[in-house]
Every structure is written in structure tokens, then in C-alpha cells.
PDB file of N, CA and C in Angstrom:
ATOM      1  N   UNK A   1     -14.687 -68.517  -3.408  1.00  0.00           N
ATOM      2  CA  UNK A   1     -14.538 -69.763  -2.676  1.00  0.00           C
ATOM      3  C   UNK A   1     -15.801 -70.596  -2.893  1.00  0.00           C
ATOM      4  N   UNK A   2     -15.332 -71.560  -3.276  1.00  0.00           N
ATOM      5  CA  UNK A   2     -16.940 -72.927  -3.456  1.00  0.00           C
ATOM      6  C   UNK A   2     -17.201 -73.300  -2.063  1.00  0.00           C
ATOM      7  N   UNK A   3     -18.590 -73.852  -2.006  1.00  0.00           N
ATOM      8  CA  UNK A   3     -19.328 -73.812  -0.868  1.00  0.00           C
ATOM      9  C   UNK A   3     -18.830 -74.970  -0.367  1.00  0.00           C
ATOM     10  N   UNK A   4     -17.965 -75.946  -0.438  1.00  0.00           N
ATOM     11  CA  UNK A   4     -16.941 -77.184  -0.440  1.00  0.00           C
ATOM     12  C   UNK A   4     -16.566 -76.563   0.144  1.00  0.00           C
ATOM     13  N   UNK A   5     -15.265 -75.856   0.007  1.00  0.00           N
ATOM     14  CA  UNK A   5     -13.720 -75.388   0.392  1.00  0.00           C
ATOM     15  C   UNK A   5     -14.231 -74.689   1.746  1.00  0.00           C
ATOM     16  N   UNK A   6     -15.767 -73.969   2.116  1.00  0.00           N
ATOM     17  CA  UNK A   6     -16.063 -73.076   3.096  1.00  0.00           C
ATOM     18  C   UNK A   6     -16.295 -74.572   3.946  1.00  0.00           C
ATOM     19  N   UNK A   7     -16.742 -75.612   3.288  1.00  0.00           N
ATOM     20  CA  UNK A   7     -17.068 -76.777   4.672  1.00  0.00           C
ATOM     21  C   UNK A   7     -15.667 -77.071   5.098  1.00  0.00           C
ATOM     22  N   UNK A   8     -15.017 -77.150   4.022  1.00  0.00           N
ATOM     23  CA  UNK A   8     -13.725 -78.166   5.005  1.00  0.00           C
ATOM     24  C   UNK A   8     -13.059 -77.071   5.561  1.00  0.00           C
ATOM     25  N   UNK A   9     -13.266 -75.363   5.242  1.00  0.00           N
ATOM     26  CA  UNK A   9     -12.019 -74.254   6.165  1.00  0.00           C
ATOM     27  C   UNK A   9     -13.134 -74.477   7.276  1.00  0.00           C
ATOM     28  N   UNK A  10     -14.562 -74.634   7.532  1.00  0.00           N
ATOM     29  CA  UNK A  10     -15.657 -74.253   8.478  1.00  0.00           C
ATOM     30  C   UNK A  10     -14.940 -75.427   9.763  1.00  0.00           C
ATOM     31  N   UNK A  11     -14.748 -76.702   9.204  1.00  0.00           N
ATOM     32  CA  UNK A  11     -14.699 -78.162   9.750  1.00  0.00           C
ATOM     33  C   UNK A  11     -13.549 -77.512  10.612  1.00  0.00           C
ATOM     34  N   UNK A  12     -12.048 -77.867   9.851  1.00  0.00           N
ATOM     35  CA  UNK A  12     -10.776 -77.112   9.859  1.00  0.00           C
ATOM     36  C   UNK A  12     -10.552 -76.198  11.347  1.00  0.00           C
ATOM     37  N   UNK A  13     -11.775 -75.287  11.135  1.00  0.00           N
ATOM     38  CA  UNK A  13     -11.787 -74.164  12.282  1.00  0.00           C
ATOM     39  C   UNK A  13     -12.036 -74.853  13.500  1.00  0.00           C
ATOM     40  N   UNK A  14     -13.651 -75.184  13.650  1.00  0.00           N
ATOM     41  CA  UNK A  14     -13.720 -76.333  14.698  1.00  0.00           C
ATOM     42  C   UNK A  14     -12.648 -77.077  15.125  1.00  0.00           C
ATOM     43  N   UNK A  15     -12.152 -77.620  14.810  1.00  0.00           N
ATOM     44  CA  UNK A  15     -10.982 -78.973  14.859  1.00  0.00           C
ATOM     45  C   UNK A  15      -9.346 -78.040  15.646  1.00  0.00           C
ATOM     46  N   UNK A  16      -9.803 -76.805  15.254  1.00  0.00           N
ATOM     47  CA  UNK A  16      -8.316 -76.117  15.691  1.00  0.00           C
ATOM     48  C   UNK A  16      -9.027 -74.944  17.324  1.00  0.00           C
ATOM     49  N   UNK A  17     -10.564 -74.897  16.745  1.00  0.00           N
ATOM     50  CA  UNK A  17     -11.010 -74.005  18.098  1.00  0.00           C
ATOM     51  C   UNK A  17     -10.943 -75.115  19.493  1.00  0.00           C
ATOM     52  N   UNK A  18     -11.477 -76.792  19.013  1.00  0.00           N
ATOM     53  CA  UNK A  18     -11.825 -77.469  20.082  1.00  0.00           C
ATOM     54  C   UNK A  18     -10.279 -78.118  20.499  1.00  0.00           C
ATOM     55  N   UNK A  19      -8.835 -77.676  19.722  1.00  0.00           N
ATOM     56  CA  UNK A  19      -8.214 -78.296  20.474  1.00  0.00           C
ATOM     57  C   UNK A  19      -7.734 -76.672  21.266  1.00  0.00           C
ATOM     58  N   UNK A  20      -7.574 -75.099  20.868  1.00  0.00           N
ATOM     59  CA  UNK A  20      -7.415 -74.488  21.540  1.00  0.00           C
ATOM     60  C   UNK A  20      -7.819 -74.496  23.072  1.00  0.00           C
ATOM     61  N   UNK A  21      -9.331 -74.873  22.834  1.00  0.00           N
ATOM     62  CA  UNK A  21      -9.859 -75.039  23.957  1.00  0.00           C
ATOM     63  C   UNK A  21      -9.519 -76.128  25.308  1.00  0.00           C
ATOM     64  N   UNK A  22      -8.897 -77.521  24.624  1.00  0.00           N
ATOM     65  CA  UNK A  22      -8.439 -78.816  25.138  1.00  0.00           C
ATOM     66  C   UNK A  22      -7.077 -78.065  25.652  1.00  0.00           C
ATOM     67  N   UNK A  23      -5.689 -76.983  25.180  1.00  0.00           N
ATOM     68  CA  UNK A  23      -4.874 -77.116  25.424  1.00  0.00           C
ATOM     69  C   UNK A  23      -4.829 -76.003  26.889  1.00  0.00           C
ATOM     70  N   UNK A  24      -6.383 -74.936  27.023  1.00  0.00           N
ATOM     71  CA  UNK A  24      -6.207 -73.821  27.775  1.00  0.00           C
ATOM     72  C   UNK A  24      -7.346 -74.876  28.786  1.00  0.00           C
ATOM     73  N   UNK A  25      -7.577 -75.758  28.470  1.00  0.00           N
ATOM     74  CA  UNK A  25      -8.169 -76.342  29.817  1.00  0.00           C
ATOM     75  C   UNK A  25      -6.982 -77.242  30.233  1.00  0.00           C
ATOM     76  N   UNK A  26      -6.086 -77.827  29.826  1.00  0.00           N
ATOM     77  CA  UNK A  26      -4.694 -78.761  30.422  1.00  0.00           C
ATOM     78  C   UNK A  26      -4.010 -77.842  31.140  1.00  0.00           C
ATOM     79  N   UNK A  27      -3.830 -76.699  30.321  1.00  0.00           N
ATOM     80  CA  UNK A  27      -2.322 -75.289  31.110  1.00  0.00           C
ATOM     81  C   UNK A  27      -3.376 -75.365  32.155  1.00  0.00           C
ATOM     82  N   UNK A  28      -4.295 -74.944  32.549  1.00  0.00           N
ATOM     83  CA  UNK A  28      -5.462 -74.733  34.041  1.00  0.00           C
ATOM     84  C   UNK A  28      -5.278 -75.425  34.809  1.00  0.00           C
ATOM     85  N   UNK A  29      -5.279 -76.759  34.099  1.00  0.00           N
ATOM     86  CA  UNK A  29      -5.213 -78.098  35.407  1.00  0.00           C
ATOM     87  C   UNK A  29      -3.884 -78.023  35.745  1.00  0.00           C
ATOM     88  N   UNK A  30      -3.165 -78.010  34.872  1.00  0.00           N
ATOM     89  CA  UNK A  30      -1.396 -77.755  35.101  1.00  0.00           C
ATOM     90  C   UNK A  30      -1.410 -76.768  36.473  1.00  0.00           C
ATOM     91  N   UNK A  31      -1.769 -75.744  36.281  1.00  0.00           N
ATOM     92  CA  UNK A  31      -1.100 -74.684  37.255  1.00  0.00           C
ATOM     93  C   UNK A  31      -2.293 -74.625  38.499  1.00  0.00           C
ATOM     94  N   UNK A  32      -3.320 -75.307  38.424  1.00  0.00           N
ATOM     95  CA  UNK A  32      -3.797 -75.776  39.417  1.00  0.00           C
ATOM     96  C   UNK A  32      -3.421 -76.524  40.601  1.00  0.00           C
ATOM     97  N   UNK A  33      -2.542 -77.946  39.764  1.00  0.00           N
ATOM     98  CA  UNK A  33      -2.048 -78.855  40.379  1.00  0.00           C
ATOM     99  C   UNK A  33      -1.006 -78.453  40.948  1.00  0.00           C
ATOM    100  N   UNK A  34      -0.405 -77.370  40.548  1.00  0.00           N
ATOM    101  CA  UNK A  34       0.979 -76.910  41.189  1.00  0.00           C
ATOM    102  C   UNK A  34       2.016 -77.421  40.095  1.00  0.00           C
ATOM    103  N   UNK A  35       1.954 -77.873  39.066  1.00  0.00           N
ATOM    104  CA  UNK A  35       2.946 -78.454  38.061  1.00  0.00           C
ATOM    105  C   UNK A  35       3.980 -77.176  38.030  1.00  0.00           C
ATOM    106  N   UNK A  36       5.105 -77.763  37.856  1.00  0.00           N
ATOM    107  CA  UNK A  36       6.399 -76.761  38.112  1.00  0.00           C
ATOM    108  C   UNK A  36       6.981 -77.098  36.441  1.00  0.00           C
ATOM    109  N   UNK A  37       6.664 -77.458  35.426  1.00  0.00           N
ATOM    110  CA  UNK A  37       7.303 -78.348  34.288  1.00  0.00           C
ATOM    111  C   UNK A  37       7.390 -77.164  33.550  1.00  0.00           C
ATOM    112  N   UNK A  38       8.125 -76.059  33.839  1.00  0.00           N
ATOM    113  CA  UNK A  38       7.801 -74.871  33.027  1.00  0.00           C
ATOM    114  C   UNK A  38       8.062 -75.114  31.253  1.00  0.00           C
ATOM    115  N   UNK A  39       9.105 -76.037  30.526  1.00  0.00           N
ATOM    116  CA  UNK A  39       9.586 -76.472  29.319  1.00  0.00           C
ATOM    117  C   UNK A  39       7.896 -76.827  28.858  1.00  0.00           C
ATOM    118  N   UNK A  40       7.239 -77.640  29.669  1.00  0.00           N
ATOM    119  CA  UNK A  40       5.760 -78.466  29.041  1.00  0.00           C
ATOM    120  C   UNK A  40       4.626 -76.994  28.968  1.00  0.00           C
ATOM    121  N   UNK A  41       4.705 -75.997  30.079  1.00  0.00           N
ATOM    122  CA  UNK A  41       3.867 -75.295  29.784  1.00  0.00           C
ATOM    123  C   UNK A  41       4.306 -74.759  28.862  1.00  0.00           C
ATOM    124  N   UNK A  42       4.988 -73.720  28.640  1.00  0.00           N
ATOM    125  CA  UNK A  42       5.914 -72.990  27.399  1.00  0.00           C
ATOM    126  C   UNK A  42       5.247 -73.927  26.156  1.00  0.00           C
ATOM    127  N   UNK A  43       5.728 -75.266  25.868  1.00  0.00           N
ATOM    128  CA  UNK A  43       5.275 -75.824  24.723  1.00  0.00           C
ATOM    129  C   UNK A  43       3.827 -75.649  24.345  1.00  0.00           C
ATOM    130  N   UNK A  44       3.270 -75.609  25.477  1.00  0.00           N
ATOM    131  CA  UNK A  44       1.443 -76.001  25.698  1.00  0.00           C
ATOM    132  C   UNK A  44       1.592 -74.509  25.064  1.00  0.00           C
ATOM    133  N   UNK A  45       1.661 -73.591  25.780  1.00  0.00           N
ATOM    134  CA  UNK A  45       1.253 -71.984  25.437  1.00  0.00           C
ATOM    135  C   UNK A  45       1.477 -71.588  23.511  1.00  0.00           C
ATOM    136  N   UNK A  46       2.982 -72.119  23.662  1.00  0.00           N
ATOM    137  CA  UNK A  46       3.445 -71.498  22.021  1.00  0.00           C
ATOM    138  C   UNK A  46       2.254 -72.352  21.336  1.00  0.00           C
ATOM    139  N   UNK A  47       2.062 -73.566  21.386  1.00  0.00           N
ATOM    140  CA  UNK A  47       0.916 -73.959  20.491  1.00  0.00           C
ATOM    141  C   UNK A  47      -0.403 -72.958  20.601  1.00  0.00           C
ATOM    142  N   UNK A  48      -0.924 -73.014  21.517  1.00  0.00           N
ATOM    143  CA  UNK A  48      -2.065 -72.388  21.797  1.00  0.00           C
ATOM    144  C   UNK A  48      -2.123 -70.932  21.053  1.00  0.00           C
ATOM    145  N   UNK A  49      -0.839 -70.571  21.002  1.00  0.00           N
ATOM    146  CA  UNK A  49      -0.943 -69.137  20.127  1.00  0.00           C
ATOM    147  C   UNK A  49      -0.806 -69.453  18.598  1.00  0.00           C
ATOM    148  N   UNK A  50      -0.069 -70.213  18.357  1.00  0.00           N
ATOM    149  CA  UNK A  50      -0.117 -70.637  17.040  1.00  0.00           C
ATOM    150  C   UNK A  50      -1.612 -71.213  16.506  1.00  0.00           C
ATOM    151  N   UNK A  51      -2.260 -71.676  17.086  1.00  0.00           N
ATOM    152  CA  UNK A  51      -3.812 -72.281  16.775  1.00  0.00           C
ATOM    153  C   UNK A  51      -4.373 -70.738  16.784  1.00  0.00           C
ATOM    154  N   UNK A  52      -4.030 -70.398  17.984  1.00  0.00           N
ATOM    155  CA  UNK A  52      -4.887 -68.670  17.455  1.00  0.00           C
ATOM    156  C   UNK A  52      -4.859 -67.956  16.201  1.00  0.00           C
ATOM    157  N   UNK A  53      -3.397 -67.786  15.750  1.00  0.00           N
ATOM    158  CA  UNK A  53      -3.333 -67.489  14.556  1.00  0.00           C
ATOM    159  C   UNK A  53      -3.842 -68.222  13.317  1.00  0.00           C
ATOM    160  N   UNK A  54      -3.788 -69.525  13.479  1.00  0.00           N
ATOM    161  CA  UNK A  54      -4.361 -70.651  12.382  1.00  0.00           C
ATOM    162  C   UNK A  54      -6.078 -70.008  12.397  1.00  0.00           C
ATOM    163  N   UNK A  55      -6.711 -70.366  13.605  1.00  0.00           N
ATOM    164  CA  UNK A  55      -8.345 -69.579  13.473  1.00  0.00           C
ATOM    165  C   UNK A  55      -8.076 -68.196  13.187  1.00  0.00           C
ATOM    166  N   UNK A  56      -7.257 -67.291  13.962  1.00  0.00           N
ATOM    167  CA  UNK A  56      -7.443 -66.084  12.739  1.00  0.00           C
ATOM    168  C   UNK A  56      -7.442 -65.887  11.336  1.00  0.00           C
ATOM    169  N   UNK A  57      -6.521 -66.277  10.790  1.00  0.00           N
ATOM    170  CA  UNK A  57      -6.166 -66.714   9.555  1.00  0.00           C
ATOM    171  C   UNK A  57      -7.477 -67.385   8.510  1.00  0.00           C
ATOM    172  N   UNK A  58      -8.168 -68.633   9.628  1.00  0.00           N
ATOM    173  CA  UNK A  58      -9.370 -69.167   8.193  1.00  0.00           C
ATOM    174  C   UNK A  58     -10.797 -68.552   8.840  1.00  0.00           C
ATOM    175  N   UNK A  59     -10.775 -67.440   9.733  1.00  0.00           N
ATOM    176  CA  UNK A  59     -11.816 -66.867  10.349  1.00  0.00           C
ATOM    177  C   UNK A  59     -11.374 -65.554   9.520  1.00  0.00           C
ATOM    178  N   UNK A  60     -10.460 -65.050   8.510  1.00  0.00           N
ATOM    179  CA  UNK A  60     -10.257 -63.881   7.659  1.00  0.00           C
ATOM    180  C   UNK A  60     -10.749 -64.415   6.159  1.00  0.00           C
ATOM    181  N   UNK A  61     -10.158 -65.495   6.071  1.00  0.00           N
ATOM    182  CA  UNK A  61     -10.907 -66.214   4.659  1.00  0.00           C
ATOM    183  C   UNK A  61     -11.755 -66.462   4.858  1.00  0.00           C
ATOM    184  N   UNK A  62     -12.739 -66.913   5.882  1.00  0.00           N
ATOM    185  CA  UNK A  62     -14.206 -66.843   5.646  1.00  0.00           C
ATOM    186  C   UNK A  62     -15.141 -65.960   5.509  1.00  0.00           C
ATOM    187  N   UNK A  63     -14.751 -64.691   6.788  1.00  0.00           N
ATOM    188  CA  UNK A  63     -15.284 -63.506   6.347  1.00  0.00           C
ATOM    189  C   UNK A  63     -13.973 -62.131   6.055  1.00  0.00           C
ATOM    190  N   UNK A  64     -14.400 -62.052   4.769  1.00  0.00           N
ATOM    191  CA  UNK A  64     -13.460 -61.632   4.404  1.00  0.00           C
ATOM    192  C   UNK A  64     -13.701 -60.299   4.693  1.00  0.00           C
ATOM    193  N   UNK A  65     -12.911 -58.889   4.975  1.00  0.00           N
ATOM    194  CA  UNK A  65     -12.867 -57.257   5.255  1.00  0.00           C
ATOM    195  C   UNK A  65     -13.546 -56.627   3.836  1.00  0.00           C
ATOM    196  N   UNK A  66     -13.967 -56.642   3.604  1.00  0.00           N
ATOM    197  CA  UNK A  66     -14.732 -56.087   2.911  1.00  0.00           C
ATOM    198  C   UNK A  66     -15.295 -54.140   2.944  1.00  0.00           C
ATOM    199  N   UNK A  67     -14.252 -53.549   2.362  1.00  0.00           N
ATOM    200  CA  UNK A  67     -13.817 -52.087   2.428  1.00  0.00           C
ATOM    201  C   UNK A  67     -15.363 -51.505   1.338  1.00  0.00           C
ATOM    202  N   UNK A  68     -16.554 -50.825   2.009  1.00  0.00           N
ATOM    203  CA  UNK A  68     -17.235 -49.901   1.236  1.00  0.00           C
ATOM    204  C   UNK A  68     -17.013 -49.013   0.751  1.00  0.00           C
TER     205      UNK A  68
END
């Protein structure tokens, strides 16, 4: 991997950690407020796991397992 491709998967990561973070601080306020919209949380959640997997995914291509 060129030291390019590691900025924009590095950028990439950020951009998918800071909205993980934006969508598990909304579900909070959600079920804080008492929001009953169970269809909106559900949506909120399935994303939030899908971004998990997206940072797993370029957090494996960056450091890659490396078997001694």
C-alpha cells in the first residue's frame, strides 16, 4: 500500500469513526427523551453496525495480521 492510499483509508476511518460516534450520541438523546420511533432507532442502530464493520474492515488493511 502507498503512503497516499494509507492517507485517504487513515482520513476514510476518521470520517466513518466521527459519524459512529454522531449516530451513538443521537440513539442516547433518543432514548433519553423518551422517543418511542422504534423504525428511526432500528435505522440509527443497523447503520451504526455497518460503520463498525466499514472501520473494521480499513482498521484490518491498515494493520494488517501478520502471522510469525
Amino acid at each position: 500500500m502507498t503512503e497516499a492510499e494509507e492517507q485517504i483509508l487513515r482520513a476514510k476511518l476518521a470520517e466513518l469513526q466521527q459519524e459512529h460516534r454522531d449516530l451513538d450520541t443521537a440513539i442516547q438523546a433518543m432514548a433519553d427523551m423518551g422517543v418511542n420511533d422504534q423504525l428511526q432507532l432500528s435505522r440509527m442502530k443497523k447503520r451504526k453496525l455497518q460503520l463498525k464493520d466499514l472501520i473494521t474492515q480499513i482498521n484490518d488493511k491498515l494493520l494488517p495480521d501478520i502471522i510469525a
